[in-house]
N, C-alpha and C. Protein backbone atom coordinates (compact mmCIF):
# COMPACT_ATOMS: atom_id res chain seq x y z
N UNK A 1 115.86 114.42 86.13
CA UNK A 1 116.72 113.33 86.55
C UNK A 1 116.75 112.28 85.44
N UNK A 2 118.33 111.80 84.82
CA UNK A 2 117.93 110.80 84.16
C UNK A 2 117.45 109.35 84.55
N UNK A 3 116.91 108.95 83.08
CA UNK A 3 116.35 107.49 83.11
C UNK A 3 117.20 106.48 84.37
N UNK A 4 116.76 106.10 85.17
CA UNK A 4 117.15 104.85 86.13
C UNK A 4 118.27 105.81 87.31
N UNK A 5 117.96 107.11 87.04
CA UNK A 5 118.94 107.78 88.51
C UNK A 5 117.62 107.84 89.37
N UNK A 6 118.48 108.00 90.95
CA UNK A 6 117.53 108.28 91.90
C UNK A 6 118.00 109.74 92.93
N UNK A 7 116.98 109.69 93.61
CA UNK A 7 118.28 110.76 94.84
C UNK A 7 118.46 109.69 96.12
N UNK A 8 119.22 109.79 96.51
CA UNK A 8 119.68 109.24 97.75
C UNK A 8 119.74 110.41 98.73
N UNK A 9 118.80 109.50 100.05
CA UNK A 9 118.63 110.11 100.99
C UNK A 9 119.77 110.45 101.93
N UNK A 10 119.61 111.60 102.46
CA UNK A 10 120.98 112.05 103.52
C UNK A 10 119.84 112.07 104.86
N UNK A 11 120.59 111.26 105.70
CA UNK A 11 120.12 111.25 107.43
C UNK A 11 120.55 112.85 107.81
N UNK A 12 119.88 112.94 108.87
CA UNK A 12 119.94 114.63 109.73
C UNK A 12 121.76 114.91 109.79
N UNK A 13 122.45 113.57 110.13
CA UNK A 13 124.05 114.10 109.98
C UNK A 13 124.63 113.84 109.16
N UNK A 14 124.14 113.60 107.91
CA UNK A 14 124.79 113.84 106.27
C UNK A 14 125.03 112.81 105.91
N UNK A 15 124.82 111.09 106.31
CA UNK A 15 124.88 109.90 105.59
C UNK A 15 124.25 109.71 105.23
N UNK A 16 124.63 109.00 104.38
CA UNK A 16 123.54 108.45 103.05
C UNK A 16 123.09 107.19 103.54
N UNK A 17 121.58 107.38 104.00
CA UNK A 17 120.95 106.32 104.52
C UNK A 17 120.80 105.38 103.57
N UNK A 18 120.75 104.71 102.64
CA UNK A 18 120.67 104.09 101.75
C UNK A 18 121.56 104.12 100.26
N UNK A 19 121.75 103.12 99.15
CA UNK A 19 122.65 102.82 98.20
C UNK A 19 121.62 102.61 97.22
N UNK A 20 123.14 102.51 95.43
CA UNK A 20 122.44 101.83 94.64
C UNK A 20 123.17 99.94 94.41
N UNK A 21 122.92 99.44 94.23
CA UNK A 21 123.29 98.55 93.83
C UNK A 21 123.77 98.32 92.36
N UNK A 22 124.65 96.98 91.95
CA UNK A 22 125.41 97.47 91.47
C UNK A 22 124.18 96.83 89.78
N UNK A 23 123.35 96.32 90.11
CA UNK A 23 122.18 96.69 88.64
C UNK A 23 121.60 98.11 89.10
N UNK A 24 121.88 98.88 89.82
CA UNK A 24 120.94 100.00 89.84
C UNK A 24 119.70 100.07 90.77
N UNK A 25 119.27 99.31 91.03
CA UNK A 25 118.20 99.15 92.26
C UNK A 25 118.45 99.28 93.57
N UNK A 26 117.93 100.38 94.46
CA UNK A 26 117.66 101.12 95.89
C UNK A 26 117.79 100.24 96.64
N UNK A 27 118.75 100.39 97.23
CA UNK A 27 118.58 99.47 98.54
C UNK A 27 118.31 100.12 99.57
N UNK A 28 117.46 99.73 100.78
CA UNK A 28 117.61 100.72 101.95
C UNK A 28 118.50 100.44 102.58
N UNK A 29 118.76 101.98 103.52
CA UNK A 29 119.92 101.65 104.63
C UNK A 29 119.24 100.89 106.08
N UNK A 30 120.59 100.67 106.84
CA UNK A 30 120.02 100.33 107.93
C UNK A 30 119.14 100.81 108.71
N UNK A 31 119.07 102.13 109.28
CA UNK A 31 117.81 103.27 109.35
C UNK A 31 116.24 102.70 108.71
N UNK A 32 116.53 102.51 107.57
CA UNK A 32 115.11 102.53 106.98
C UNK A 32 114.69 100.96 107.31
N UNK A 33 115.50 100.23 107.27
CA UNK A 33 115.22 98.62 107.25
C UNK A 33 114.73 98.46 108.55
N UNK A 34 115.21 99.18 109.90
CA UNK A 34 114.42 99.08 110.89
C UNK A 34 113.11 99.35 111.19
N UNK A 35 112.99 101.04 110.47
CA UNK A 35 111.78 101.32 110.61
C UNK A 35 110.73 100.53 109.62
N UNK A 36 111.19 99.75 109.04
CA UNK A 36 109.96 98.91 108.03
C UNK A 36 110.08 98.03 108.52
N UNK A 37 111.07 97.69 109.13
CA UNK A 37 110.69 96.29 110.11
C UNK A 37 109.90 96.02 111.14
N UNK A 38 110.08 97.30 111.66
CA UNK A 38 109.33 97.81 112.49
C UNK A 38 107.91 98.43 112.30
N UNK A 39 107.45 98.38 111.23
CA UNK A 39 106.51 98.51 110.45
C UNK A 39 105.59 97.25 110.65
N UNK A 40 106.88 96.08 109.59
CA UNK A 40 106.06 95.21 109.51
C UNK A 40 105.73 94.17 110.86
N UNK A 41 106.27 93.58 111.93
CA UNK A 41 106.17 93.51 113.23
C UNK A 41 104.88 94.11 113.67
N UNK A 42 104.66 95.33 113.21
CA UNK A 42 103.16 95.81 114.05
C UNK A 42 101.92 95.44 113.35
N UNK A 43 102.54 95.62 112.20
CA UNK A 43 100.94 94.97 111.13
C UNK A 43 100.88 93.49 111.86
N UNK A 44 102.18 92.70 111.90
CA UNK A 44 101.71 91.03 111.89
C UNK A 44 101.10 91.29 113.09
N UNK A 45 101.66 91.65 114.57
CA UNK A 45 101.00 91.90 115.39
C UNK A 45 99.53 91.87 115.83
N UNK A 46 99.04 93.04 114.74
CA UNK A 46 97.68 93.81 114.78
C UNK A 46 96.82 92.51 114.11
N UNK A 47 97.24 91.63 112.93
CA UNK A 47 97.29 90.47 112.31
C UNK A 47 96.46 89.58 113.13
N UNK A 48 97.75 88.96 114.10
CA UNK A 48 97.78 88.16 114.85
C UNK A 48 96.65 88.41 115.89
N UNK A 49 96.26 89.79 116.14
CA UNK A 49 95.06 90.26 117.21
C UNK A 49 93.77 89.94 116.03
N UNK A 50 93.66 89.78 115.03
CA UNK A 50 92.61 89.84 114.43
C UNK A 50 92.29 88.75 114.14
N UNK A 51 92.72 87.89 114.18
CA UNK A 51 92.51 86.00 114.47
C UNK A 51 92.71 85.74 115.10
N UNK A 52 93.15 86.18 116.42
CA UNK A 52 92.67 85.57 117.42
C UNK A 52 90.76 86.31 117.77
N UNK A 53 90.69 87.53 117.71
CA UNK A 53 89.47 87.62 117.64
C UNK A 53 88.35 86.94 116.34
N UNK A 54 88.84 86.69 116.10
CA UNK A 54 88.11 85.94 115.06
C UNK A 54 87.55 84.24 115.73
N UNK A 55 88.92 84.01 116.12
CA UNK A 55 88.63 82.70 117.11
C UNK A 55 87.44 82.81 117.99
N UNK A 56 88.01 83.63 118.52
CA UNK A 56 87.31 83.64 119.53
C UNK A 56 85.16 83.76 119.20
N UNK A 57 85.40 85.00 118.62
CA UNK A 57 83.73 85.33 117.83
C UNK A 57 83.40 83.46 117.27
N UNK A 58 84.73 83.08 117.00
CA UNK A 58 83.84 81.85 116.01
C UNK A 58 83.22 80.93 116.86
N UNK A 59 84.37 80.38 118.07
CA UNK A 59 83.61 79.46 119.30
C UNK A 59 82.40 80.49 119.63
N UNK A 60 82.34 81.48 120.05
CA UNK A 60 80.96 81.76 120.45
C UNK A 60 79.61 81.86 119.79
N UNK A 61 80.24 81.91 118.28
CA UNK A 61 79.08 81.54 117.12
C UNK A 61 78.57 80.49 117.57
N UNK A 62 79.61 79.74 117.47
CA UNK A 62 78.74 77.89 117.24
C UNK A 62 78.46 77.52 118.48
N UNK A 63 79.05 78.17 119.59
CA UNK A 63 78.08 77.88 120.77
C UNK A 63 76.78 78.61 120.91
N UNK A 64 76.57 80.12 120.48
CA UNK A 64 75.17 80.32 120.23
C UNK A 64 74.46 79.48 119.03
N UNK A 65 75.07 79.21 118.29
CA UNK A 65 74.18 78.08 117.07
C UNK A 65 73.46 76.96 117.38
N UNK A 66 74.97 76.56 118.51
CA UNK A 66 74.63 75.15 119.09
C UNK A 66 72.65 74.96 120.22
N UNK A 67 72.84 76.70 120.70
CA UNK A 67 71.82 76.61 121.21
C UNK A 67 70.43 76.79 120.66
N UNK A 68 70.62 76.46 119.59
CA UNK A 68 69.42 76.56 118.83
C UNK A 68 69.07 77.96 117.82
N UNK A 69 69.81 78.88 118.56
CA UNK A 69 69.67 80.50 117.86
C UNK A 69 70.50 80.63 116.61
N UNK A 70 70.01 80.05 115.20
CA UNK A 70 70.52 79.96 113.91
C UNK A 70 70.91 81.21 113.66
N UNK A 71 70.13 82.14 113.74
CA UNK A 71 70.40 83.70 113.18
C UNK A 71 71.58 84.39 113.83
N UNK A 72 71.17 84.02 115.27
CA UNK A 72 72.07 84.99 115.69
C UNK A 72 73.58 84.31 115.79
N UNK A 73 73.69 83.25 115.97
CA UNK A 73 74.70 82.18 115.65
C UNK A 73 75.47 82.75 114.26
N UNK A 74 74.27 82.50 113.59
CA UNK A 74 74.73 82.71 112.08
C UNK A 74 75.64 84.28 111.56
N UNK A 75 75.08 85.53 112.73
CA UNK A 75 75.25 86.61 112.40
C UNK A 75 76.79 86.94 113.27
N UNK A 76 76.80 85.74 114.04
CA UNK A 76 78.26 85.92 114.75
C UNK A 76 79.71 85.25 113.98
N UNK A 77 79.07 84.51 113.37
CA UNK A 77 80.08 83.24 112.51
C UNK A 77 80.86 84.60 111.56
N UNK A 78 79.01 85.40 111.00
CA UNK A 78 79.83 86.70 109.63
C UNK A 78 81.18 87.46 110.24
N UNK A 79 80.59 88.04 111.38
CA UNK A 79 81.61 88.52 112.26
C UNK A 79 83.33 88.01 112.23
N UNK A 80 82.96 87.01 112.30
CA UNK A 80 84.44 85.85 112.54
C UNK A 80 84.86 85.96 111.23
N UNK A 81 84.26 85.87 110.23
CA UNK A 81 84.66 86.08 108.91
C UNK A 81 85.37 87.31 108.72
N UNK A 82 84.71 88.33 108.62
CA UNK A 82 85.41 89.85 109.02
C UNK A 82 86.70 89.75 109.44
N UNK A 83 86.81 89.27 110.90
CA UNK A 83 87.97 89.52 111.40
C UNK A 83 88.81 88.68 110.49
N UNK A 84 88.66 87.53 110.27
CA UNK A 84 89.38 86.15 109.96
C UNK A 84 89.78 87.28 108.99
N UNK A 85 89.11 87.43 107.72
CA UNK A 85 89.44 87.75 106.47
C UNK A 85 90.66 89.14 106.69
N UNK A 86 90.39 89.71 107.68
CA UNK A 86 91.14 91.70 107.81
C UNK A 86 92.29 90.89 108.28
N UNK A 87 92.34 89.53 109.07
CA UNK A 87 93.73 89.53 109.74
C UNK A 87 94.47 88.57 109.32
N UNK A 88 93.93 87.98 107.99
CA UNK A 88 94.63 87.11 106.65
C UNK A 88 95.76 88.31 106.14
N UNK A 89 95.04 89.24 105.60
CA UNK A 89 94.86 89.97 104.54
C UNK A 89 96.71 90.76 105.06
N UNK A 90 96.29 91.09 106.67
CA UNK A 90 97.36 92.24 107.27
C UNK A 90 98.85 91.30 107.47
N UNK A 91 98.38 90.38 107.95
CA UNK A 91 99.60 89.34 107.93
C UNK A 91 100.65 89.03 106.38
N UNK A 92 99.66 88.84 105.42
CA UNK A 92 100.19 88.59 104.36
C UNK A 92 100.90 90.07 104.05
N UNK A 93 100.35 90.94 103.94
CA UNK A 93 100.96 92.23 104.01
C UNK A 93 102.27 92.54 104.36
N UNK A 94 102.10 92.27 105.78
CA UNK A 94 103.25 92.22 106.67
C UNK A 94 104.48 91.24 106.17
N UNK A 95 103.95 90.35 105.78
CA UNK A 95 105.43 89.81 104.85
C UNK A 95 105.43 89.76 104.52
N UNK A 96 104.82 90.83 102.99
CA UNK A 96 105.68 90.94 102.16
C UNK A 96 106.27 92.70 102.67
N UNK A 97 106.30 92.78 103.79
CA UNK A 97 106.52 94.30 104.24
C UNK A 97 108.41 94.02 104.66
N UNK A 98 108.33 92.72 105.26
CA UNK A 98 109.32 92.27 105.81
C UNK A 98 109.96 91.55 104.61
N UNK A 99 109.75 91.64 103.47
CA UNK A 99 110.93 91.06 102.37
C UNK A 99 111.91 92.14 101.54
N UNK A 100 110.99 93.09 102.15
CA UNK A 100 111.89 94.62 101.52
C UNK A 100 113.36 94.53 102.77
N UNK A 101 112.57 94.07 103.96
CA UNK A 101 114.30 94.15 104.89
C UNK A 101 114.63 92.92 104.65
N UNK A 102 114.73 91.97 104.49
CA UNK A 102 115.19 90.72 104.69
C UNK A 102 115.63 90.25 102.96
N UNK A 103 115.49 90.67 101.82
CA UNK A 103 116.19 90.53 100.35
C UNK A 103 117.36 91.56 100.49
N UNK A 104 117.57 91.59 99.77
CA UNK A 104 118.73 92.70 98.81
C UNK A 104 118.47 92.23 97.49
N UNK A 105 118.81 93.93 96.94
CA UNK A 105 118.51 94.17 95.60
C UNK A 105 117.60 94.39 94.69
N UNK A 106 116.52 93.99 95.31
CA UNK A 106 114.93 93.87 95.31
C UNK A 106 113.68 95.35 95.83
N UNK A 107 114.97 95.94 96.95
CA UNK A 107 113.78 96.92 97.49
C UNK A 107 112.56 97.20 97.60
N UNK A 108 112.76 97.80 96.12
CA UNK A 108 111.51 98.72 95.63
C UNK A 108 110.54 98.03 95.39
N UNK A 109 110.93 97.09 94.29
CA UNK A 109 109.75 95.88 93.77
C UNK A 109 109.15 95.33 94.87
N UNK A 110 110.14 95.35 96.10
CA UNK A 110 109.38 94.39 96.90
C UNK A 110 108.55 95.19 97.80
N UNK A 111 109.01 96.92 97.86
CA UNK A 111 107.88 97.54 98.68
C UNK A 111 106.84 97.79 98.06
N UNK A 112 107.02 98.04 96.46
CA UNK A 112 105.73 97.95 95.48
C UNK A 112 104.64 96.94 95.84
N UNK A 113 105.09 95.68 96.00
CA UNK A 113 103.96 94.66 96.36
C UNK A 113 104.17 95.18 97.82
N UNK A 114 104.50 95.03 98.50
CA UNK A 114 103.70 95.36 100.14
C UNK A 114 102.53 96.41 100.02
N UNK A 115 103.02 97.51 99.30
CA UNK A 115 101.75 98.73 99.22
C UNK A 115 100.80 97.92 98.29
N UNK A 116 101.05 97.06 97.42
CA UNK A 116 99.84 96.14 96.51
C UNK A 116 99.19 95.33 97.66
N UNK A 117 99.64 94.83 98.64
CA UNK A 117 98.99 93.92 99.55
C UNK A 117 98.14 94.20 100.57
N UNK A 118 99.04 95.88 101.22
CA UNK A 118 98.58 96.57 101.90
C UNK A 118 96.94 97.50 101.44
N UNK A 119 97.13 97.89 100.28
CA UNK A 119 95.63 98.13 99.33
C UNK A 119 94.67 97.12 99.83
N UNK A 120 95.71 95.81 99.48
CA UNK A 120 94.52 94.88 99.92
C UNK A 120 93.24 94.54 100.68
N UNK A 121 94.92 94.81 101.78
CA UNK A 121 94.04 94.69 103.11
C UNK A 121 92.64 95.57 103.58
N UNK A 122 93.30 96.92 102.93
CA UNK A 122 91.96 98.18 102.72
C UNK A 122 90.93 97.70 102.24
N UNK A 123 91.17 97.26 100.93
CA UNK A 123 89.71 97.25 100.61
C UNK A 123 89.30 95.98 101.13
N UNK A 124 89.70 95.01 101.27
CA UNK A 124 89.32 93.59 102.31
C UNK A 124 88.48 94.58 103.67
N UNK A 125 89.05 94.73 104.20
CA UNK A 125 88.75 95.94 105.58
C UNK A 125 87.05 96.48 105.33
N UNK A 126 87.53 97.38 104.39
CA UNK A 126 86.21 97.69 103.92
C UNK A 126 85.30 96.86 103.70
N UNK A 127 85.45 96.10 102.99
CA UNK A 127 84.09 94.77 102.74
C UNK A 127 83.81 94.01 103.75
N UNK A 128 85.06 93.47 104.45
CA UNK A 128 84.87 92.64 105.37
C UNK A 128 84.09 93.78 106.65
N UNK A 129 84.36 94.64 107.31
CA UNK A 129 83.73 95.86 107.77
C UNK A 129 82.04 95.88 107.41
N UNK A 130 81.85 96.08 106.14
CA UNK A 130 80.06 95.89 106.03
C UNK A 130 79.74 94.75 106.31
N UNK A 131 80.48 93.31 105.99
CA UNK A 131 79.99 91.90 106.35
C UNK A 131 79.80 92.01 108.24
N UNK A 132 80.66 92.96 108.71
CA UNK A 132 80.28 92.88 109.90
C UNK A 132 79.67 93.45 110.71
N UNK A 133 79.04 94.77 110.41
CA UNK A 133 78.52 95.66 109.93
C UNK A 133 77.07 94.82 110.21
N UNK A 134 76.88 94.20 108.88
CA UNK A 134 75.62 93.65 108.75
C UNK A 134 75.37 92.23 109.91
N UNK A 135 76.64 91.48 109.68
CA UNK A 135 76.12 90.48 111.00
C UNK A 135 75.56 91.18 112.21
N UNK A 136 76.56 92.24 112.54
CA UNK A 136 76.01 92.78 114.14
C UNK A 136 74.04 92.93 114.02
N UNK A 137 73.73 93.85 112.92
CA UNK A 137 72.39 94.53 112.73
C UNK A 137 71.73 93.03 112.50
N UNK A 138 72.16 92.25 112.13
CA UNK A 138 71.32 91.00 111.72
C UNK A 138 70.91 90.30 113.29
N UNK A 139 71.96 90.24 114.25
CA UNK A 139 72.14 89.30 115.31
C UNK A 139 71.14 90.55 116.43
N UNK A 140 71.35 91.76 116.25
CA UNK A 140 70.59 92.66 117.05
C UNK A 140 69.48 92.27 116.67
N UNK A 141 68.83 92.62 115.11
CA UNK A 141 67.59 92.01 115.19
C UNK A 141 66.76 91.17 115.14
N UNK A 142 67.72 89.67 115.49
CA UNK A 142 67.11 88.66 115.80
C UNK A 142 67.15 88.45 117.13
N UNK A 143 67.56 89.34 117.94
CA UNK A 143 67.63 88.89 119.26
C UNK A 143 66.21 90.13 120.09
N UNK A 144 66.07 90.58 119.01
CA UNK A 144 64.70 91.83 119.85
C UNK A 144 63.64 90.95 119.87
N UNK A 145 63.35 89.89 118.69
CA UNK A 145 62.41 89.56 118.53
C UNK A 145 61.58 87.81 118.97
């Protein structure tokens, strides 16, 4: 294929779900703009569930803190962090998931950074995951003892 051609996709009844524009850059069709919209809607969603649990873990941190139990207080706050941090991370994601439907002309570049953001969120996930990980084992074993 030459330099700067693409293929354009054909839907199951032979339209061309998507264009080039007139610099050459992919636009999606309507088809695809839904389903990434629809994409991004569920990440913010899932987002939006992950700070609010985060909230929530955090009041109950500082009300176990408040009661004197530093550790285990302390090992609930990490927790809140976790979430806080996974449901920063998915949100931001999410729009830039939602600028691929909402620009023109931009597409690609702009789904390039969503999958750059979306990485993100992975490896955020992951780290934030052992930070919580370790609060739980921390708050278990300050509470045996």
């Amino acid at each position: 294929m030459p330099r700067g051609a693409f293929a354009v996709a054909r839907r199951s009844d032979g339209a061309i779900s998507g264009h080039a524009t007139s610099d050459g850059e992919y636009e999606f069709g309507p088809s695809e703009n839904e389903t990434i919209g629809g994409l991004s809607s569920a990440m913010r969603f899932v987002g939006i569930v992950f700070a609010v649990i985060a909230v929530l873990f955090g009041l109950g941190g500082v009300l176990v803190f408040l009661t004197g139990n530093i550790v285990s207080g302390g090992a609930i706050l990490l927790v809140t962090v976790a979430y806080g941090g996974m449901g920063a991370r998915l949100m931001g994601a999410a729009t830039s998931m939602r600028s691929v439907v909402d620009t023109e002309g931009n597409d690609i570049n702009n789904l390039m950074a969503a999958f750059g953001d979306m990485r993100s969120f992975y490896v955020t996930s992951a780290i934030m995951s052992g930070i919580g990980i370790a609060g739980a084992v921390l708050g278990h074993l300050a509470g045996t003892h």
